[in-house]
N, C-alpha and C. Protein backbone atom coordinates (compact mmCIF):
# COMPACT_ATOMS: atom_id res chain seq x y z
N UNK A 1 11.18 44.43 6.96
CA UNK A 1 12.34 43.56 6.77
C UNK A 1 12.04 42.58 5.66
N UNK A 2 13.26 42.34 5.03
CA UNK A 2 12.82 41.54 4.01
C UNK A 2 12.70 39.79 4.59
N UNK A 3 11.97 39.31 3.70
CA UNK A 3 11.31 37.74 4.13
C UNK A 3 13.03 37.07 3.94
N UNK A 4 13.41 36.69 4.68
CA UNK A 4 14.52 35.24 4.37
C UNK A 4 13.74 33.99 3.75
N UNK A 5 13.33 33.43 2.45
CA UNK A 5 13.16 32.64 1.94
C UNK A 5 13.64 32.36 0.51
N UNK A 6 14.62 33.11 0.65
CA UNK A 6 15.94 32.62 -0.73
C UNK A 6 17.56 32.48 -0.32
N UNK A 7 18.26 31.74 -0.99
CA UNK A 7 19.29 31.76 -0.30
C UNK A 7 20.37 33.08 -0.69
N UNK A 8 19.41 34.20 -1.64
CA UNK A 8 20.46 35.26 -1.84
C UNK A 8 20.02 36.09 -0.61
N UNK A 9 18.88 35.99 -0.44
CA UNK A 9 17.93 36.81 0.93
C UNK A 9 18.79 35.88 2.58
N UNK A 10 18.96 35.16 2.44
CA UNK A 10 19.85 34.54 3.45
C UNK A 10 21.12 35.22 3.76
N UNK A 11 21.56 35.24 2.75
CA UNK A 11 23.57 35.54 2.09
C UNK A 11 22.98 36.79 3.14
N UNK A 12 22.05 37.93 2.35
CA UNK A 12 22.40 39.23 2.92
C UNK A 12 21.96 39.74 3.95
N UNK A 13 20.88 38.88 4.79
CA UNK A 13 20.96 38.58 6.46
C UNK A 13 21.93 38.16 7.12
N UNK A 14 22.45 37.21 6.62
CA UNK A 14 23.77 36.53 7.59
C UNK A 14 24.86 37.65 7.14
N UNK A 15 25.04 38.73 6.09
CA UNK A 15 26.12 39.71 6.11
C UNK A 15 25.63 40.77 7.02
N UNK A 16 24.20 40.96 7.47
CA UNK A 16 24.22 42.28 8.02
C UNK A 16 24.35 42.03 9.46
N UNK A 17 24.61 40.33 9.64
CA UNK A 17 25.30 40.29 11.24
C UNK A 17 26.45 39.88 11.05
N UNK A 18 27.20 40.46 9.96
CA UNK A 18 28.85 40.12 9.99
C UNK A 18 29.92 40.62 11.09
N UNK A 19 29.13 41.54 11.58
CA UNK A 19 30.56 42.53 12.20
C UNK A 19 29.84 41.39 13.96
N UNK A 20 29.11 40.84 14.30
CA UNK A 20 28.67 40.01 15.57
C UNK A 20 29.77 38.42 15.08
N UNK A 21 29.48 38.41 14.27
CA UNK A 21 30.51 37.01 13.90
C UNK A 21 32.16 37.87 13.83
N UNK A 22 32.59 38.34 13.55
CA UNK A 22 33.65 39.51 13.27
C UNK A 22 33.89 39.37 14.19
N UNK A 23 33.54 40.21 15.98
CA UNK A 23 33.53 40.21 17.38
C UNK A 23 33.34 39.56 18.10
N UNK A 24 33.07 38.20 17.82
CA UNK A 24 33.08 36.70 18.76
C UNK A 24 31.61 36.85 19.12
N UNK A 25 30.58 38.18 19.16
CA UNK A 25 29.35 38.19 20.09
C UNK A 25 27.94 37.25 19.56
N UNK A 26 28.11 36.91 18.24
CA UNK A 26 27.26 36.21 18.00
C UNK A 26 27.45 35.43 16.64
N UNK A 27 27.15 34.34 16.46
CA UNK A 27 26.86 33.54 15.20
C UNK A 27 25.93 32.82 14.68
N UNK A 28 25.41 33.01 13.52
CA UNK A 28 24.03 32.46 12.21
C UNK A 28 24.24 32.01 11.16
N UNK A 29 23.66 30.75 10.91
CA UNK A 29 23.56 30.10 9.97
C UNK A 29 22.17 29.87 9.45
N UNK A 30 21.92 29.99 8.36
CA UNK A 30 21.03 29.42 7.25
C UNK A 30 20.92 28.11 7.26
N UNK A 31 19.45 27.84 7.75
CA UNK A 31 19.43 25.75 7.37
C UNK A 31 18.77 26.03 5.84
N UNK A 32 19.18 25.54 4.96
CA UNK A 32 19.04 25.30 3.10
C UNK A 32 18.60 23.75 3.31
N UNK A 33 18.00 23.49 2.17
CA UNK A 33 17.47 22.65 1.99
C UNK A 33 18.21 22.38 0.25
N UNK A 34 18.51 20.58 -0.02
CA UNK A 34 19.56 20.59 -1.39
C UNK A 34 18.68 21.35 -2.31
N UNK A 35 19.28 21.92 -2.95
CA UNK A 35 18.87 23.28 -4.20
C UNK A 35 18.45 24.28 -3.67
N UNK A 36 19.10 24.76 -2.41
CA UNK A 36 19.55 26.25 -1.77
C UNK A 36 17.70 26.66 -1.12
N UNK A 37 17.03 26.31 -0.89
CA UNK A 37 15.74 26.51 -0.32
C UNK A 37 15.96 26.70 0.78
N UNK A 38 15.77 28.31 1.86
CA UNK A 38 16.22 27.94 2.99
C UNK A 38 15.04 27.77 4.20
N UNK A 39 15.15 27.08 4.89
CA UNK A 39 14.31 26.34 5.69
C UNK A 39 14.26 26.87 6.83
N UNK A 40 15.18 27.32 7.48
CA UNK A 40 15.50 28.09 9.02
C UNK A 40 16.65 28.75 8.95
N UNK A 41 16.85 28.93 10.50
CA UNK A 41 18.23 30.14 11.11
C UNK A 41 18.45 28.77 12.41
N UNK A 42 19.39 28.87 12.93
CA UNK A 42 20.08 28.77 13.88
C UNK A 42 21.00 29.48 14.34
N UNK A 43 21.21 30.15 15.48
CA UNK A 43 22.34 31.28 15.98
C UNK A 43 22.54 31.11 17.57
N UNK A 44 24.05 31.51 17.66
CA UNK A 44 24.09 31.68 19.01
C UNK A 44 24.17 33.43 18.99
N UNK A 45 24.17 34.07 20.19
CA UNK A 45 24.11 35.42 20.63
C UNK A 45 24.24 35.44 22.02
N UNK A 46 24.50 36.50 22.05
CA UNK A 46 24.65 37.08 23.79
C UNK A 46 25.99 36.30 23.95
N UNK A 47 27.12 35.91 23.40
CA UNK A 47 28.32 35.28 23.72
C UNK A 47 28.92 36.31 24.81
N UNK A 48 29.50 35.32 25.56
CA UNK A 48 30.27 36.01 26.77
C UNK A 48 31.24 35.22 27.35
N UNK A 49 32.46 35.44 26.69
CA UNK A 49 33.55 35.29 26.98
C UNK A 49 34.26 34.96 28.24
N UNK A 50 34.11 35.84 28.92
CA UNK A 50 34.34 35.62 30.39
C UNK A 50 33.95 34.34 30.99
N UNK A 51 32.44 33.79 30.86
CA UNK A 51 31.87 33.00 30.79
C UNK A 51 31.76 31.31 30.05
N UNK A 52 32.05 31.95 28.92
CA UNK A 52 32.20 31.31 27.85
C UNK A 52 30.82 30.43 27.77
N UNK A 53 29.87 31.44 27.78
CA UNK A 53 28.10 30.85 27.61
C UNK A 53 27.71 31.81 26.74
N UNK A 54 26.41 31.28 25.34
CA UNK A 54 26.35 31.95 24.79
C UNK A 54 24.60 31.43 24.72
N UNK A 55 23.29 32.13 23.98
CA UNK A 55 22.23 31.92 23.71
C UNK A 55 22.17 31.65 22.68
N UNK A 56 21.62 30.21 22.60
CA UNK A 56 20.96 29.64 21.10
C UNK A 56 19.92 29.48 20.75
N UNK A 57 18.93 30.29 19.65
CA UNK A 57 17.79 30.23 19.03
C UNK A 57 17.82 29.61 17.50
N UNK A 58 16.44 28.97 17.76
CA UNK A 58 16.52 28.41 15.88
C UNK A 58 14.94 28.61 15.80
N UNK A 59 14.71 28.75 14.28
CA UNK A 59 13.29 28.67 13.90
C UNK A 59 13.38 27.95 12.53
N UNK A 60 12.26 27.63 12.29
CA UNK A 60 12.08 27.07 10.50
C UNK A 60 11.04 27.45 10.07
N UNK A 61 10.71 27.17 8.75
CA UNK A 61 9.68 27.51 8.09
C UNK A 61 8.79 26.29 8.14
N UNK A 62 7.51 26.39 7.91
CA UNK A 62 6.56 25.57 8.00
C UNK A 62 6.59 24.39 7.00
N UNK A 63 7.16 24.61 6.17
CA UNK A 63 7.68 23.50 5.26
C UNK A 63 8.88 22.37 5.72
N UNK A 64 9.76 22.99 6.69
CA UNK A 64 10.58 22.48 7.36
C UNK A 64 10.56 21.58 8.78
N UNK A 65 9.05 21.90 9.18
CA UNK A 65 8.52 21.52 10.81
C UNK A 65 8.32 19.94 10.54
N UNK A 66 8.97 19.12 11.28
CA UNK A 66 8.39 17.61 11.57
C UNK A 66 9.13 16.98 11.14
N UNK A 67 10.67 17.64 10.71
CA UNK A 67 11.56 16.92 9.78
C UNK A 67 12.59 16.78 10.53
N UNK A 68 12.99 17.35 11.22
CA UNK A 68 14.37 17.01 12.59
C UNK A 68 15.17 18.16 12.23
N UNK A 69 14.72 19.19 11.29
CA UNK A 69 15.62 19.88 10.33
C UNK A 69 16.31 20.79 11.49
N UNK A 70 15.49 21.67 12.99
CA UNK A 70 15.84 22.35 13.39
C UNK A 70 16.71 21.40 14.30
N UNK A 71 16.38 20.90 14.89
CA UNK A 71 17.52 19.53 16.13
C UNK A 71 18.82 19.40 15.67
N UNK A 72 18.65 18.98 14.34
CA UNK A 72 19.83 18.70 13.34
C UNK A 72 20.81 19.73 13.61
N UNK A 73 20.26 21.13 13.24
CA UNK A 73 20.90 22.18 12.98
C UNK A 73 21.43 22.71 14.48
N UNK A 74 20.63 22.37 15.35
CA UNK A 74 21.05 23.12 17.06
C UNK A 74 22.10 22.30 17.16
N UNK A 75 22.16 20.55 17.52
CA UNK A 75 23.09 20.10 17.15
C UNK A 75 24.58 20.02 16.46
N UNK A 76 24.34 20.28 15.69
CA UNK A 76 25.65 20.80 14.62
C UNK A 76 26.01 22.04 15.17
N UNK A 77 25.25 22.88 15.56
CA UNK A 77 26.09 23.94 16.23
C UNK A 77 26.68 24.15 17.25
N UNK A 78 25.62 23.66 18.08
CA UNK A 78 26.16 23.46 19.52
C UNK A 78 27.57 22.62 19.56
N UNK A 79 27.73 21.91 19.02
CA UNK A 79 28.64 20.68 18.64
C UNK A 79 29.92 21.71 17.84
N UNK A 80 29.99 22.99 17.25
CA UNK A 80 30.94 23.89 16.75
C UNK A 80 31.43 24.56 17.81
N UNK A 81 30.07 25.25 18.14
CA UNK A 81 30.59 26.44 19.32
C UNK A 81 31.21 25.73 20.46
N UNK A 82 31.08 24.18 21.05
CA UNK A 82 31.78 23.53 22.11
C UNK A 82 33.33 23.32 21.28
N UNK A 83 33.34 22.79 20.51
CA UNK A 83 34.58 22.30 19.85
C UNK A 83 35.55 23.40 18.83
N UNK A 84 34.90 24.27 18.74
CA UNK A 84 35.80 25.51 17.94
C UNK A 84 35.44 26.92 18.47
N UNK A 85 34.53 27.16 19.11
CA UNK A 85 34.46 28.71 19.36
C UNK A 85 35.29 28.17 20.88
N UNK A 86 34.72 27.69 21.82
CA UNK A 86 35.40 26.95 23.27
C UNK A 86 34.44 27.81 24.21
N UNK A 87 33.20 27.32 23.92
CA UNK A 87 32.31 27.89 24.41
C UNK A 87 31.93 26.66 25.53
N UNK A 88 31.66 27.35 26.58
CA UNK A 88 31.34 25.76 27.85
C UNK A 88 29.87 25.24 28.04
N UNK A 89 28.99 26.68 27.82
CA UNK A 89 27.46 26.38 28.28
C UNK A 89 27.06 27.11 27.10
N UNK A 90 25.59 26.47 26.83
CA UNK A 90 24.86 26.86 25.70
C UNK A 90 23.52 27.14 26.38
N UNK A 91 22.70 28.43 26.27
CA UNK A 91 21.27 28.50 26.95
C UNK A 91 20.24 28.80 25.86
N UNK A 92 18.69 28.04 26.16
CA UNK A 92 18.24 28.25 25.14
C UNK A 92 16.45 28.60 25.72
N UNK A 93 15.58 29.32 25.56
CA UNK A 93 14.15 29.04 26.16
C UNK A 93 13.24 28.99 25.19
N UNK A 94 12.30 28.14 25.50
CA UNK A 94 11.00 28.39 25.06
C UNK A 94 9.42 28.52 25.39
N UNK A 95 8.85 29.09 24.64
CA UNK A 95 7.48 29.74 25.43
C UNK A 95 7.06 27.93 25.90
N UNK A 96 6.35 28.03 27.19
CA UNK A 96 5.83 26.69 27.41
C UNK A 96 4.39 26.10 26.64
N UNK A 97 3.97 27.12 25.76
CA UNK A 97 2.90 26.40 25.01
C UNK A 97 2.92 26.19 23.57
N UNK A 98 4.67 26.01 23.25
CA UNK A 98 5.38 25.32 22.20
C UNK A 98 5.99 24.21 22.61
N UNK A 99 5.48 22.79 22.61
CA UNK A 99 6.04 21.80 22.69
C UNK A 99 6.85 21.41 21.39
N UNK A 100 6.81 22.01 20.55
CA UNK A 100 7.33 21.42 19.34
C UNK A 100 8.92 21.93 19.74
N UNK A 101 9.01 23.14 19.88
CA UNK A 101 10.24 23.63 20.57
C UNK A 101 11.18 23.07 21.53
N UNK A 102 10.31 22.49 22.58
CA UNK A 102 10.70 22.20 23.65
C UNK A 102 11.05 20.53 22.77
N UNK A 103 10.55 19.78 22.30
CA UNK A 103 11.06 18.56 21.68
C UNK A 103 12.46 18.89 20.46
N UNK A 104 12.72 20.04 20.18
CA UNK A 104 13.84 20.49 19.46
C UNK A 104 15.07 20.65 20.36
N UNK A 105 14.92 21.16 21.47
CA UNK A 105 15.76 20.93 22.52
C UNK A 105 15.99 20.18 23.42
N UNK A 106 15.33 19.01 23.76
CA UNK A 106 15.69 17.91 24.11
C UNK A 106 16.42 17.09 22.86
N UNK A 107 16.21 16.89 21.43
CA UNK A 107 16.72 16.32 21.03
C UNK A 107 17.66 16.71 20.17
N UNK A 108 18.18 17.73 20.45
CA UNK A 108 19.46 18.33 20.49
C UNK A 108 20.37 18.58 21.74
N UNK A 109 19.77 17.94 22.95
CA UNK A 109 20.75 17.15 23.91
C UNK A 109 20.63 18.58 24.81
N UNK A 110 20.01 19.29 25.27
CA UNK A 110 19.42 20.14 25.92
C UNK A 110 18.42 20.15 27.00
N UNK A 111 18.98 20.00 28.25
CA UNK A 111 18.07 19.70 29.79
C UNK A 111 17.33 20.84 30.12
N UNK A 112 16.07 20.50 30.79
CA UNK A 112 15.23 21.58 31.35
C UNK A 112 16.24 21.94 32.56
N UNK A 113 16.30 23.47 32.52
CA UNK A 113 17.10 23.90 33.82
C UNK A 113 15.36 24.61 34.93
N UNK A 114 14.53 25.00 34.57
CA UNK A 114 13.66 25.81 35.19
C UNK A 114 12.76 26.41 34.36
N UNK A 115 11.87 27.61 34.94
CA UNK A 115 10.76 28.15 34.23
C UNK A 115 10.73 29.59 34.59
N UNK A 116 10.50 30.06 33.36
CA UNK A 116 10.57 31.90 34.18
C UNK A 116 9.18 32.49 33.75
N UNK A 117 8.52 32.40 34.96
CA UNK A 117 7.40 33.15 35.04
C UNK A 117 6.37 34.34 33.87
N UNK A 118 6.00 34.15 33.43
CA UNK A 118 5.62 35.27 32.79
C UNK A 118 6.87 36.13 31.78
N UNK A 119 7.66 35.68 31.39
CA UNK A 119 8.85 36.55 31.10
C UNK A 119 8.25 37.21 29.65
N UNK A 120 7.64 36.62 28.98
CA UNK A 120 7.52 37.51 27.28
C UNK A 120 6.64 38.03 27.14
N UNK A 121 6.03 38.89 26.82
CA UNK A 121 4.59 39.51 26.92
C UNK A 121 4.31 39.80 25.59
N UNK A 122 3.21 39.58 24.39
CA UNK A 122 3.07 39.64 23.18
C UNK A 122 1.20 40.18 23.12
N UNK A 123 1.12 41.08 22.61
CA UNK A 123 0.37 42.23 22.53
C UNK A 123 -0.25 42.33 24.50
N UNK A 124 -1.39 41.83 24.65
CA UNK A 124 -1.76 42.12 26.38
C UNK A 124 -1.55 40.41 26.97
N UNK A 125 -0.84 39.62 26.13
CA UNK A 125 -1.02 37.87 26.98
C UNK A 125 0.59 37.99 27.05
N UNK A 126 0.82 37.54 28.41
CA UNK A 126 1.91 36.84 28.80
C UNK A 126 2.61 35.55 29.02
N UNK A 127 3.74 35.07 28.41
CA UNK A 127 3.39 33.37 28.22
C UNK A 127 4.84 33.47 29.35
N UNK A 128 4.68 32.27 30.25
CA UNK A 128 6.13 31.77 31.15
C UNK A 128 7.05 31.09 29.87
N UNK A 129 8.65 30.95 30.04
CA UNK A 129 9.55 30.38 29.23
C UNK A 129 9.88 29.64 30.31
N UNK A 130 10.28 28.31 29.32
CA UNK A 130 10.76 26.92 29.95
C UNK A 130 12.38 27.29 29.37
N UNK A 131 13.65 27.19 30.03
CA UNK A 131 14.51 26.86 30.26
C UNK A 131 15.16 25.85 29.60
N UNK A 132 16.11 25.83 29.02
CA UNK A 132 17.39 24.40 28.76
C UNK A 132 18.46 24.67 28.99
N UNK A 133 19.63 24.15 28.61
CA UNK A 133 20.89 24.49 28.74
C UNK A 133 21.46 22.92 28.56
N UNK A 134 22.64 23.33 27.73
CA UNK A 134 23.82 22.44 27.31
C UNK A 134 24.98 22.53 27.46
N UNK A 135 25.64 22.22 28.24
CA UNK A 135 26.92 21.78 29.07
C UNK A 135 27.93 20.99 27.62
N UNK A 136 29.35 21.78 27.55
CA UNK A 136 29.90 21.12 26.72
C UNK A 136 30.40 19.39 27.00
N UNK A 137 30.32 19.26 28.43
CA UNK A 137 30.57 17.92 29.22
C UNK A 137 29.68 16.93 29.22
N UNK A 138 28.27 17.60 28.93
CA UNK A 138 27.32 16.74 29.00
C UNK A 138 27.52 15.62 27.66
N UNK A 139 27.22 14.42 28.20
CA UNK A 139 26.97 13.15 27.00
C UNK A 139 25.82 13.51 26.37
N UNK A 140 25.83 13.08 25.13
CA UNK A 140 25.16 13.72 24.34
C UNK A 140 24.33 12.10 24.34
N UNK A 141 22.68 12.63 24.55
CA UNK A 141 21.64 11.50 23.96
C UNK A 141 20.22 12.35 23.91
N UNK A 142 19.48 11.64 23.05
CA UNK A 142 18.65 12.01 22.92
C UNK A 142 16.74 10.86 23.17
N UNK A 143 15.97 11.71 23.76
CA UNK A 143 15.18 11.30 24.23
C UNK A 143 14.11 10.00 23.55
């Protein structure tokens, strides 16, 4: 796969999930940095209608870590998908021996709901995921 670290390499990631934005099932954005440098992804996925709950992941590049860049960006979205997609709940996890993560979702207004055991397994180690979730009702503050 090609590296996303240009914003023409962005453009043609975020087109090859056009037809998920197209179908309500998922949406991605490019975090850029001013003079098009792009820094991360933010996306929701797994949208479900019925429900109206969808999964939100973000990552950045190491140039981007320590800057609020990803919070910013969960934020701003979460803050779309409540107010224009009419999405009610937002779910999000992370491995528990990423605190940096877990401080991206608290301060993007995201409560610990629980912990799921062992859930990811990456070559023979298994790490538990910590839980969040954002309620379009919830007051928004941060820690």
């Amino acid at each position: 796969a090609e590296p996303v670290i240009t914003v023409d390499a962005a453009r043609r990631w975020l087109r090859s999930r056009d037809e998920e934005w197209q179908t309500g099932s998922g949406y991605n954005w490019a975090i850029t940095e001013p003079g098009g440098m792009v820094v991360g992804n933010v996306a929701i996925t797994a949208v479900n209608r019925r429900h109206d709950t969808g999964w939100m992941s973000y990552w950045t590049t190491e140039r981007a870590r320590g800057r609020g860049v990803a919070s910013a960006g969960v934020r701003a979205v979460a803050t779309w998908a409540f107010d224009e997609v009419g999405l009610f709940r937002l779910e999000l996890g992370h491995r528990t021996n990423n605190p940096a993560s877990c401080l991206v979702a608290a301060r993007a207004g995201f409560l610990v709901e629980g912990l799921e055991r062992a859930k990811l397994r990456y070559d023979d180690q298994r790490f538990d995921v910590e839980l969040h979730a954002r309620l379009a009702t919830d007051p928004f503050s941060t820690p």
